[in-house]
Protein backbone atom coordinates (compact mmCIF):
# COMPACT_ATOMS: atom_id res chain seq x y z
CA UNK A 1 -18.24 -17.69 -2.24
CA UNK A 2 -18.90 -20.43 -4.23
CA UNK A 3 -21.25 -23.33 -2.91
CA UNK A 4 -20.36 -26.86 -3.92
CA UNK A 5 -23.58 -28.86 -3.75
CA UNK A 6 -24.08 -32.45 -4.87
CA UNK A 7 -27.20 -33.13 -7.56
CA UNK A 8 -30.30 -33.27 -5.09
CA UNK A 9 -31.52 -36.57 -4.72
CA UNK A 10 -34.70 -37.63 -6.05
CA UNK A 11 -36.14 -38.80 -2.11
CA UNK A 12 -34.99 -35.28 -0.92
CA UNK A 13 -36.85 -33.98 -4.08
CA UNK A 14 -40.39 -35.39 -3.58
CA UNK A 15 -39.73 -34.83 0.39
CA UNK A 16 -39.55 -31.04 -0.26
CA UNK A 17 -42.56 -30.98 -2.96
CA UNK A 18 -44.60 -32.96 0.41
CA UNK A 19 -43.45 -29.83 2.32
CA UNK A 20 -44.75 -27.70 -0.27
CA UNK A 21 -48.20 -29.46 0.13
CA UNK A 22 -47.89 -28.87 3.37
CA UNK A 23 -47.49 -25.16 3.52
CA UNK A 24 -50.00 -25.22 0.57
CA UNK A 25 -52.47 -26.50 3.02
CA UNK A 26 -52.26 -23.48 5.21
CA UNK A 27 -52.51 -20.74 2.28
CA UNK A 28 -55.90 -22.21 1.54
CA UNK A 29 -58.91 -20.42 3.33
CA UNK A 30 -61.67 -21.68 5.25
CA UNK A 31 -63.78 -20.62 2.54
CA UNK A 32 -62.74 -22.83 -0.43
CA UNK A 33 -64.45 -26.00 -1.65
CA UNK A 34 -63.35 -29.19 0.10
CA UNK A 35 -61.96 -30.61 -3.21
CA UNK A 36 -58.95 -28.44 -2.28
CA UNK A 37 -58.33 -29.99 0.64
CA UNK A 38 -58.14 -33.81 -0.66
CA UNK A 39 -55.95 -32.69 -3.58
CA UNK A 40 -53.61 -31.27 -1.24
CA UNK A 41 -54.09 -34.42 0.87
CA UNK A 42 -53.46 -36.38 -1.95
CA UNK A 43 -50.72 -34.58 -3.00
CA UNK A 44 -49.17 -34.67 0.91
CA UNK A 45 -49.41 -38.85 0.40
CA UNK A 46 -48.19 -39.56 -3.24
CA UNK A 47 -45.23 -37.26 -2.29
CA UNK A 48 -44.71 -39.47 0.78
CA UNK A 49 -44.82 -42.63 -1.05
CA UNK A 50 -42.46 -41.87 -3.84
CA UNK A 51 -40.22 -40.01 -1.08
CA UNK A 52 -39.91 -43.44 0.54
CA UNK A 53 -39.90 -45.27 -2.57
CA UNK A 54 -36.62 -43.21 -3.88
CA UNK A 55 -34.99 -43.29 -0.34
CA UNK A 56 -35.52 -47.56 -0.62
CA UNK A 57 -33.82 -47.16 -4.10
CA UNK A 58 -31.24 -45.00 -3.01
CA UNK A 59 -30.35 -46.55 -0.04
CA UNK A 60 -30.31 -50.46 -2.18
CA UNK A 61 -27.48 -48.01 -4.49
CA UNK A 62 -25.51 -46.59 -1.79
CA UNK A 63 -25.95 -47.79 2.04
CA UNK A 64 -24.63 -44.22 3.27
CA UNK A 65 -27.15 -42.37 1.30
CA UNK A 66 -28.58 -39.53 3.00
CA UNK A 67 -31.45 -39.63 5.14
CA UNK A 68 -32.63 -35.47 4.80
CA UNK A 69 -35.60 -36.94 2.56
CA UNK A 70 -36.56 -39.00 5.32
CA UNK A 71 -36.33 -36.84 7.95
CA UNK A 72 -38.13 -33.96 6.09
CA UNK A 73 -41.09 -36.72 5.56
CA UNK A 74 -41.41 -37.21 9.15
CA UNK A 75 -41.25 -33.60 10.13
CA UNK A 76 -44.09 -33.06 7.33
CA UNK A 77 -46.32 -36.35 9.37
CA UNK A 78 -45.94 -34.90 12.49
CA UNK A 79 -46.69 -31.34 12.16
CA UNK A 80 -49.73 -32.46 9.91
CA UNK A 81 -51.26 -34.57 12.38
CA UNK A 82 -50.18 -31.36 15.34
CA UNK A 83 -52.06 -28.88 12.91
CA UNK A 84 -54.61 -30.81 11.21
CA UNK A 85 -55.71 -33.66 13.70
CA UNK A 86 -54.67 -32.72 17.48
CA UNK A 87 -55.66 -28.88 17.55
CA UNK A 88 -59.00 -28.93 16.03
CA UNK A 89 -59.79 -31.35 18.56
CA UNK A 90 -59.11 -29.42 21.34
């Protein structure tokens, strides 16, 4: 079966490397320095910016682009602040 796939957009790109942040955050141990931590919070925000900044582009191109960069972006802000901000506090 062959899968016919458009070329990836760039939004959906940098959306997916924010999700890889993301999980990248998780595979780090409570152990390791806190420099860790801001370069994968870093990463988790430049990701987001140029995510948006793409989508902006894309969607100034096309109106119908797709939204799946978006939407990946969100999911990656909400279950950060779940994970990092809501259940340490409890």
């Amino acid at each position: 079966m062959v899968f016919l796939m458009s070329k990836p957009k760039k939004s959906t790109v940098t959306a997916l490397i924010a999700l890889g942040f993301l999980g990248s955050l998780f595979c780090l141990s409570l152990a390791t320095p806190d420099l860790y931590y801001d370069i994968v919070y870093a990463g988790i925000l430049i990701s987001s910016a140029l995510t948006v900044y793409y989508w902006r582009k894309e969607r100034k191109a096309n109106a119908k682009a797709s939204p799946i960069g978006m939407w990946i972006i969100l999911g990656v802000f909400l279950v950060f602040i779940v994970l990092c901000l809501l259940l340490p506090a409890l």
